[in-house]
Protein backbone atom coordinates (compact mmCIF):
# COMPACT_ATOMS: atom_id res chain seq x y z
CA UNK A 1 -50.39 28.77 -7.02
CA UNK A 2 -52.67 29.65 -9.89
CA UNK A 3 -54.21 27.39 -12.09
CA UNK A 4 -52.04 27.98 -15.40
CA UNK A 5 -49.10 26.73 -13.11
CA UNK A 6 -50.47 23.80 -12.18
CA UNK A 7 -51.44 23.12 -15.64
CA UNK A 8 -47.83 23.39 -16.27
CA UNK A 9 -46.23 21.54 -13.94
CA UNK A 10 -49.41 19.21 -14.83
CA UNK A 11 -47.68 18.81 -18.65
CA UNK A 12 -44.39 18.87 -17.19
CA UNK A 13 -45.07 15.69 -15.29
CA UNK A 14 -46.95 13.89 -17.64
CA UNK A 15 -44.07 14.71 -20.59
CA UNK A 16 -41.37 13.05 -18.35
CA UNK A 17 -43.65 9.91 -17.42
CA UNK A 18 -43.76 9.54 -20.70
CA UNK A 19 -40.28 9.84 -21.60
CA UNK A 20 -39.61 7.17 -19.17
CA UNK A 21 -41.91 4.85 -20.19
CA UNK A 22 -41.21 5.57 -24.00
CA UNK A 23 -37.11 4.80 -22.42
CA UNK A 24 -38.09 1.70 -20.68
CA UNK A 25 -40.17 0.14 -23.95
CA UNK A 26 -37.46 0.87 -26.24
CA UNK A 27 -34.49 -0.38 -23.99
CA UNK A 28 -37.06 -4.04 -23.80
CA UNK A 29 -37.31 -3.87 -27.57
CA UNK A 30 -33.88 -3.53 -28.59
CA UNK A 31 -32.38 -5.63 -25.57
CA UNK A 32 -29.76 -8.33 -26.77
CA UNK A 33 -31.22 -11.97 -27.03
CA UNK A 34 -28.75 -14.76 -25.52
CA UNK A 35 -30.59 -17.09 -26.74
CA UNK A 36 -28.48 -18.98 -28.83
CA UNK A 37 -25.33 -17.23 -29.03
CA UNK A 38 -22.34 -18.22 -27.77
CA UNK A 39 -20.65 -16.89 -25.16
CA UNK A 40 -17.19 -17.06 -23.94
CA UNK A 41 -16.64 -16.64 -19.87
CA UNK A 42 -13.23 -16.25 -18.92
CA UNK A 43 -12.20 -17.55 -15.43
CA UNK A 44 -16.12 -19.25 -15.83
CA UNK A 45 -15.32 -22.08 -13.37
CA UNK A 46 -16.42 -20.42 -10.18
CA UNK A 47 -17.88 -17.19 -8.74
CA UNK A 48 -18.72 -14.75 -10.72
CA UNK A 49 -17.85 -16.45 -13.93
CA UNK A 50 -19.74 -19.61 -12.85
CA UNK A 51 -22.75 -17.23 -11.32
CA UNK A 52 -22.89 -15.49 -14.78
CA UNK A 53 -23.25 -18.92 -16.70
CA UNK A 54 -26.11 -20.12 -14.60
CA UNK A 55 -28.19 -16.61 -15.23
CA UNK A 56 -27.13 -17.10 -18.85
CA UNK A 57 -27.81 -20.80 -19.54
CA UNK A 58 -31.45 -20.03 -18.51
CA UNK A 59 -31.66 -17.71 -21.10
CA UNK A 60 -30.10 -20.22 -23.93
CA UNK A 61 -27.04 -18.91 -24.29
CA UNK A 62 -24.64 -21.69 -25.44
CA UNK A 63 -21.63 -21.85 -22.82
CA UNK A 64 -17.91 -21.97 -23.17
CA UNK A 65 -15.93 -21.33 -19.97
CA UNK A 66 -12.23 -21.12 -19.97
CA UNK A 67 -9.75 -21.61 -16.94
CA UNK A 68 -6.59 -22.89 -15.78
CA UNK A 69 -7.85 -25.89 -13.18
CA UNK A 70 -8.86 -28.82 -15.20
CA UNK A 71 -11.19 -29.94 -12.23
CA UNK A 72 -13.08 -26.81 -10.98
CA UNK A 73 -13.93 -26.56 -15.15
CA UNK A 74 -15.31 -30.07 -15.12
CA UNK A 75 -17.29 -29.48 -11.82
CA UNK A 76 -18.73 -26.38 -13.47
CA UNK A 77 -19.32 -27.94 -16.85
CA UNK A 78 -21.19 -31.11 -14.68
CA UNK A 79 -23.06 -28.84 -13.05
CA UNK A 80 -24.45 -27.04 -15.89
CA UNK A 81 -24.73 -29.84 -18.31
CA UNK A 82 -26.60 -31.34 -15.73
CA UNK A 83 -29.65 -28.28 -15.55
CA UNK A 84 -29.96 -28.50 -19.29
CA UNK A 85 -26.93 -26.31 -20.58
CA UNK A 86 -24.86 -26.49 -23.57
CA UNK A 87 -21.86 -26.10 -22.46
CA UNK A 88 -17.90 -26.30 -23.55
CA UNK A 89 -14.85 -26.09 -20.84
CA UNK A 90 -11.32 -25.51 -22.10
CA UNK A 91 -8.12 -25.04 -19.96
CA UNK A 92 -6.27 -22.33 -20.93
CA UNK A 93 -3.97 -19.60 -19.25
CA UNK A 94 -5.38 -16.50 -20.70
CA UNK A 95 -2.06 -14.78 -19.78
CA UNK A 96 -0.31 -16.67 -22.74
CA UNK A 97 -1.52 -15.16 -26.40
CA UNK A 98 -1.02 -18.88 -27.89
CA UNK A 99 -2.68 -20.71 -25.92
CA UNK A 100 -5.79 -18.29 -26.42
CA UNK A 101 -5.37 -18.29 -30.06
CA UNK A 102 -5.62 -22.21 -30.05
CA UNK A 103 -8.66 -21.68 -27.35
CA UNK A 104 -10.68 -19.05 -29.98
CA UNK A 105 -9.70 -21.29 -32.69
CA UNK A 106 -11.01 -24.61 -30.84
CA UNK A 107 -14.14 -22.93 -29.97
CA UNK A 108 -15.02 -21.54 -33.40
CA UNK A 109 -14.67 -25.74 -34.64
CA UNK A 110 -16.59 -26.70 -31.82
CA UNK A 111 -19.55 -24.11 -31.71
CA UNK A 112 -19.35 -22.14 -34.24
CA UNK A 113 -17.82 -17.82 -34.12
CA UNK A 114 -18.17 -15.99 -30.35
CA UNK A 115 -21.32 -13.84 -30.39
CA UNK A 116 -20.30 -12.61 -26.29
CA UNK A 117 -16.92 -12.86 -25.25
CA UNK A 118 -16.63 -11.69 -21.14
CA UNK A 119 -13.18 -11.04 -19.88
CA UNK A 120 -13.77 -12.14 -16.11
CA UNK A 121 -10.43 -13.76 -14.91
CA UNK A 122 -8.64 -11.82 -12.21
CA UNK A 123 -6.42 -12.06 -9.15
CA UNK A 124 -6.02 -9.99 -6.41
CA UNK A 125 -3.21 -9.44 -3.88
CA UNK A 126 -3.66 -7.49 -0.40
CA UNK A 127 -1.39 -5.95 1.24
CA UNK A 128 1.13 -2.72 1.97
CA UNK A 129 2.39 -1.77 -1.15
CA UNK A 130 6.30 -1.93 0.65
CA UNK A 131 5.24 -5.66 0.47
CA UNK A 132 4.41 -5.73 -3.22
CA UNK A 133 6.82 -6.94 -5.74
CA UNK A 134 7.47 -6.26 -9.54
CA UNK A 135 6.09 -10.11 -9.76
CA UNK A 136 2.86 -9.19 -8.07
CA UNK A 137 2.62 -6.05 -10.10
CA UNK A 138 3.41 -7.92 -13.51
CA UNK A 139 0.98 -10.23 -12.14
CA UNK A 140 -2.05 -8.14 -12.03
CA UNK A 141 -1.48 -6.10 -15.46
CA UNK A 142 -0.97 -9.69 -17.23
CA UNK A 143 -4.04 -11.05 -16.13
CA UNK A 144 -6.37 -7.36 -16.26
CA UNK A 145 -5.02 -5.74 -19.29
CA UNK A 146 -3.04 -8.29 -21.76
CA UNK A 147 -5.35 -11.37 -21.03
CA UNK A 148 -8.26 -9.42 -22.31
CA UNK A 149 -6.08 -7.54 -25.26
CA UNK A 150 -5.52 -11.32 -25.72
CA UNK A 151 -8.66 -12.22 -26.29
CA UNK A 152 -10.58 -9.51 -27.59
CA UNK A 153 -7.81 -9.64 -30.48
CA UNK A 154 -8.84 -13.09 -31.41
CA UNK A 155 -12.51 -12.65 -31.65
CA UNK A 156 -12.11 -9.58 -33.43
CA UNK A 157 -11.66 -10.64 -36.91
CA UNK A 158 -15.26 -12.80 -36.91
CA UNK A 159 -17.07 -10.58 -35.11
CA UNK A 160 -15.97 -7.61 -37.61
CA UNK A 161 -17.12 -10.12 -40.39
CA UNK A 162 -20.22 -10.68 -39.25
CA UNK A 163 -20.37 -6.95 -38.14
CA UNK A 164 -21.97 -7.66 -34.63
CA UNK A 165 -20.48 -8.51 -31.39
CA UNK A 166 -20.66 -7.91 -27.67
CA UNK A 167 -18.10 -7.50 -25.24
CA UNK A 168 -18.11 -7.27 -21.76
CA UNK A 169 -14.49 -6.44 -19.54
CA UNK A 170 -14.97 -6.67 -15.60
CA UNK A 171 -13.24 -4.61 -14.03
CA UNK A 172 -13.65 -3.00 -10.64
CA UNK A 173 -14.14 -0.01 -8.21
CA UNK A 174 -10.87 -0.19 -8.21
CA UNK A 175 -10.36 0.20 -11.65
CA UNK A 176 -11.98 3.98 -10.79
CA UNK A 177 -10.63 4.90 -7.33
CA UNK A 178 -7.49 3.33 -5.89
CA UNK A 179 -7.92 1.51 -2.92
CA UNK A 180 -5.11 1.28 -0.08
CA UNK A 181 -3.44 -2.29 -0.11
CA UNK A 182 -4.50 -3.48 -3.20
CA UNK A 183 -2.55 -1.11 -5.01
CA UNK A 184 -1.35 -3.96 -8.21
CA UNK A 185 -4.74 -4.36 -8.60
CA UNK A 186 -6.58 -1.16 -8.96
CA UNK A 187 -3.22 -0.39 -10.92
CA UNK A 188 -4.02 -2.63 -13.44
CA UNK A 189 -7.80 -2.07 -13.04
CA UNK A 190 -7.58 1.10 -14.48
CA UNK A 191 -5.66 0.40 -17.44
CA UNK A 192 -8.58 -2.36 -18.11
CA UNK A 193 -10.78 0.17 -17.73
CA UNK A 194 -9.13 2.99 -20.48
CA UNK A 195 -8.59 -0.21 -22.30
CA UNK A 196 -12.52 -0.71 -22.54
CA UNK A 197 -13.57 2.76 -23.22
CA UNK A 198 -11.59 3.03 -25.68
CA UNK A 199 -12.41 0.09 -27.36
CA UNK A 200 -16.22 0.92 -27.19
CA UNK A 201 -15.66 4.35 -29.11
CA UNK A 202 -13.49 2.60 -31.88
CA UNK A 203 -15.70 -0.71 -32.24
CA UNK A 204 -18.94 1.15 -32.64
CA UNK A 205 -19.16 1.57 -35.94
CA UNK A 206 -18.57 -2.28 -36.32
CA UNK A 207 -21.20 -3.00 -33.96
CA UNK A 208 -19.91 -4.23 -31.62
CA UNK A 209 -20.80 -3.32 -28.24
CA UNK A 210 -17.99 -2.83 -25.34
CA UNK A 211 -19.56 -2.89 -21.71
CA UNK A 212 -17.46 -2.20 -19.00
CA UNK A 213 -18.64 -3.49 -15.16
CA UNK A 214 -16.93 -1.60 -12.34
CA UNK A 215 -18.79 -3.58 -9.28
CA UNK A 216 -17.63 -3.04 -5.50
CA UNK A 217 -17.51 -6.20 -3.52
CA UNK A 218 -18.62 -9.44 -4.48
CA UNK A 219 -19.55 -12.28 -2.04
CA UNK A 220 -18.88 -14.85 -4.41
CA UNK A 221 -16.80 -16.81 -2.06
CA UNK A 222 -13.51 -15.84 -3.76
CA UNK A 223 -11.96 -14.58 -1.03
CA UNK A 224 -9.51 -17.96 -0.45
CA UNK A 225 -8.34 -17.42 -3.59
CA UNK A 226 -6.83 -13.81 -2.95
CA UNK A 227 -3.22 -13.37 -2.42
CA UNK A 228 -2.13 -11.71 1.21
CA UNK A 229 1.26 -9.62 1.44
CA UNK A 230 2.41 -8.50 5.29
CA UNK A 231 0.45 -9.01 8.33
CA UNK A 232 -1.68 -11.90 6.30
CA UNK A 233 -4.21 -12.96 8.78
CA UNK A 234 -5.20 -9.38 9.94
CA UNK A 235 -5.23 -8.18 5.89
CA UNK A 236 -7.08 -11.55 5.17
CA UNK A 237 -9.79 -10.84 8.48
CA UNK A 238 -10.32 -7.65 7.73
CA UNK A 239 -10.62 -8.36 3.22
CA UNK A 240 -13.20 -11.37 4.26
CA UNK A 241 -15.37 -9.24 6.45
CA UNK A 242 -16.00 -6.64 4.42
CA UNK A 243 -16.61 -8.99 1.10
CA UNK A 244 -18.68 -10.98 3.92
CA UNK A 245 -20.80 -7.63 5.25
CA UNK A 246 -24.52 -6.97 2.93
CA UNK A 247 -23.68 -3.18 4.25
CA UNK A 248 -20.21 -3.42 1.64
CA UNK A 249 -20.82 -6.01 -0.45
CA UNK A 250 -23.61 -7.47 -3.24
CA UNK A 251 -24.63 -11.61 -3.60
CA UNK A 252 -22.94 -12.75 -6.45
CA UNK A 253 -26.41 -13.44 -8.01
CA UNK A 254 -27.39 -10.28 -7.85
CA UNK A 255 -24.37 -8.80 -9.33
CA UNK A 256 -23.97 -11.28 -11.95
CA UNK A 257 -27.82 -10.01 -13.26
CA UNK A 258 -26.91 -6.13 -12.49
CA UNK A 259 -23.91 -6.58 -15.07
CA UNK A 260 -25.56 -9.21 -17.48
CA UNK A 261 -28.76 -6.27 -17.88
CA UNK A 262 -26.00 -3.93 -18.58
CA UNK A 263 -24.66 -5.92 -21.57
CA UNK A 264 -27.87 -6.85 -22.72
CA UNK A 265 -28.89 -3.03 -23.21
CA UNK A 266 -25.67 -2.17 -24.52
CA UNK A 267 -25.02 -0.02 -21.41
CA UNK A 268 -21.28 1.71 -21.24
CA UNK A 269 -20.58 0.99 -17.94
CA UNK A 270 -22.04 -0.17 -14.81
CA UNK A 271 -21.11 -0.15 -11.00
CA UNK A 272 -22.47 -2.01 -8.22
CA UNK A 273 -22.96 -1.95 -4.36
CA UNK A 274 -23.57 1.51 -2.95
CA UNK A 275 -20.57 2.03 -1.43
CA UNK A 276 -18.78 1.70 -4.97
CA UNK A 277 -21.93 4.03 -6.39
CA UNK A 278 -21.33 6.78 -3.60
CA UNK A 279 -17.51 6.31 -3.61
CA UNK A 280 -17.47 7.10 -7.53
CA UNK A 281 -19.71 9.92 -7.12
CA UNK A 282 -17.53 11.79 -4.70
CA UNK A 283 -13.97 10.82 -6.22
CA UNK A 284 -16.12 12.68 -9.60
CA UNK A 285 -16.21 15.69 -8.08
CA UNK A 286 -13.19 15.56 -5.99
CA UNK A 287 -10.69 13.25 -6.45
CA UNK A 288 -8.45 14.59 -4.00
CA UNK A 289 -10.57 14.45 -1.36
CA UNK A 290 -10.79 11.06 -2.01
CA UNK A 291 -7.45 10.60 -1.75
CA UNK A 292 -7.42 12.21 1.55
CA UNK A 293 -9.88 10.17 2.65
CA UNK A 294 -8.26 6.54 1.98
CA UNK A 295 -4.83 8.45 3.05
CA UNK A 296 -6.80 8.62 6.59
CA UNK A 297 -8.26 5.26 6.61
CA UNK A 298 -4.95 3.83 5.39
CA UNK A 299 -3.60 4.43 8.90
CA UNK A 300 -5.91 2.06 11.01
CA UNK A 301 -4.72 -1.00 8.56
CA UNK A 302 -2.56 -3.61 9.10
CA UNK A 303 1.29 -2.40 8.71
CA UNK A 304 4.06 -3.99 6.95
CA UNK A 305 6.03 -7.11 8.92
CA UNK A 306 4.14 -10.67 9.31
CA UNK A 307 5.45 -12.33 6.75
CA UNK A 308 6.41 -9.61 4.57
CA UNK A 309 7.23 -9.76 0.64
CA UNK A 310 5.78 -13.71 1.16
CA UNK A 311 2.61 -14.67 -0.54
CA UNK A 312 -0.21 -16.38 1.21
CA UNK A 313 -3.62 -17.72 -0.14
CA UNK A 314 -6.35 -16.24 2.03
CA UNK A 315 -7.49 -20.10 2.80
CA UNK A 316 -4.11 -20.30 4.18
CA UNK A 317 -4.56 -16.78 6.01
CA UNK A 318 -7.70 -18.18 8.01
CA UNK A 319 -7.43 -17.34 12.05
CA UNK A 320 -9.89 -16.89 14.68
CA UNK A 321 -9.96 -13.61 13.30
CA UNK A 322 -11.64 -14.40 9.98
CA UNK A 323 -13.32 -17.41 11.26
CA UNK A 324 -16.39 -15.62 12.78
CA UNK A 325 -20.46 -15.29 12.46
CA UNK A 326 -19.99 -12.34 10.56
CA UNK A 327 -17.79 -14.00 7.84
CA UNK A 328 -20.50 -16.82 7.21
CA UNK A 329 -22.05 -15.36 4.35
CA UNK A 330 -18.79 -15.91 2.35
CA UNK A 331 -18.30 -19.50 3.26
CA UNK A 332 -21.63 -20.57 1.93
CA UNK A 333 -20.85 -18.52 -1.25
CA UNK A 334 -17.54 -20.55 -1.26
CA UNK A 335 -19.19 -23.52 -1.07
CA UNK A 336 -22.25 -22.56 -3.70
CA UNK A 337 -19.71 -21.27 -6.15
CA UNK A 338 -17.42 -24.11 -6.48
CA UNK A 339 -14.25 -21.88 -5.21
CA UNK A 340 -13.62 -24.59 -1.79
């Protein structure tokens, strides 16, 4: 190679170092400050909510953490008041518009307008979709899609006033690739999704920032919570192991910091886990293929039967089959995350 080339590639190098590093200053300098602000966590009472209020009472953020069991909020709110945190725990069912316009309105009283508002409450039932029902269906949009229209609606007005906001909608990996037997929920994952998109290209010029989080697998611990449709124990085994697995799924912590970097640059989206990363990737260039994939894979899971159209928790799913070494990891997370 002659030595004008090398002088090149020489420049070449050194130009996109320094693009980098000239990137990585400026996304430091202009990164959101918690400190201070106050932040609204729905479903904030346990995993990921809860995990997400730890990482951001260390930074100073002042708390408010909405959910519908009275007791799991006043564990969390103990918990965190005790390490230091200003924190404030409502009840509410996000699902009803009223009772989240009297939340937004309590909160302003209390602490002031919402600086962060995170839409993080969710459900998720397993099974066949022969099992599903309109109810489960209904279920899932209410909570993904008009819980955070909900919300969003109600902070709007201040945040527009003030002309700054952030926003931050989790969603999922199934909110960009439809998974086999959680069909109501990737269903009404991807309307949360086009929900959020669209809201960042209209809010904008408010400034207000719309993030939207598309992780794979969380172990959070969550996983007693689900609802299971059909052969329960075998979709329950096989949902727990995977969530359980560090080859499918992320720690909550890490996660929780992943998605709460993204909001603090002002990042459009972010996915986590690499199975979620390499999954989007390939459904991007081929979405049928994708399809054909999961089409394949959909025939070694459980079939319809058990006990049907039925709903069971997962902690009332629990066999031999899901009580195993491997499944360990999510039982501790359980435990950490106050979802026992």
């Amino acid at each position: 190679m002659k030595a004008s080339e090398n002088k090149k590639l020489w420049w070449l190098a050194a130009g996109a170092g320094a693009l980098l590093a000239a990137r990585a200053v400026y996304r430091k300098v202009s990164a959101y400050d918690f400190n201070g602000k106050v932040v609204l966590i729905t479903g904030g009472s346990r995993g990921l909510g809860l995990v997400m209020a730890r990482q951001l009472a260390k930074e100073g953020a002042r708390l408010v953490l909405c959910a519908r069991d009275a007791r799991e909020l006043e564990n969390a709110r103990m918990e965190l008041a005790g390490n230091g945190a200003d924190v404030l725990v409502i009840k509410c069912d996000v699902t009803d518009q009223q009772q989240v316009s009297n939340m937004i309105a309590n909160v302003q009283n209390e602490f002031g307008p919402i600086d962060v508002l995170i839409n993080n409450a969710g459900v998720i039932q397993a099974g066949p979709v022969a099992e599903m029902t309109v109810e489960d269906f209904d279920e899932a949009i209410k909570i993904h899609y008009w819980a955070p229209i909900y919300t969003i609606l109600a902070v709007l007005p201040t945040m527009k006033l003030r002309n700054e906001g952030r926003i931050l909608n989790i969603a999922s990996i199934g909110g960009k690739i439809s998974v086999p037997h959680l069909v109501p929920y990737s269903a009404s994952k991807f309307a949360m999704v086009g929900l959020s998109e669209g809201l960042r290209a209209e809010l904008s010029k408010y400034n207000i920032c719309v993030t939207t989080a598309t992780p794979g697998l969380i172990r959070t611990g969550s996983t007693g919570h689900a609802i299971v449709k059909g052969q329960n124990e075998k979709e329950y085994a096989l949902f727990k192991h995977m969530d359980s697995s560090p080859l499918t799924s992320n720690s909550a912590e890490e996660t929780a910091a992943s998605i709460l970097n993204a909001l603090r640059h002002g990042d459009a989206e972010v996915t986590t886990t690499f199975p979620a990363i390499f999954g989007e990737f390939v459904h991007g260039i081929s979405p049928g293929f994708m399809t054909s994939v999961f089409s394949l894979v959909n025939k070694f899971l459980p079939g319809e039967g058990g006990i049907g159209k039925n709903r069971a928790t997962g902690a009332e799913s629990e066999s031999e089959l899901s009580r195993t070494w491997a499944t360990e990891r999510s039982d501790k997370a359980a435990s950490k995350n106050n979802e026992l």
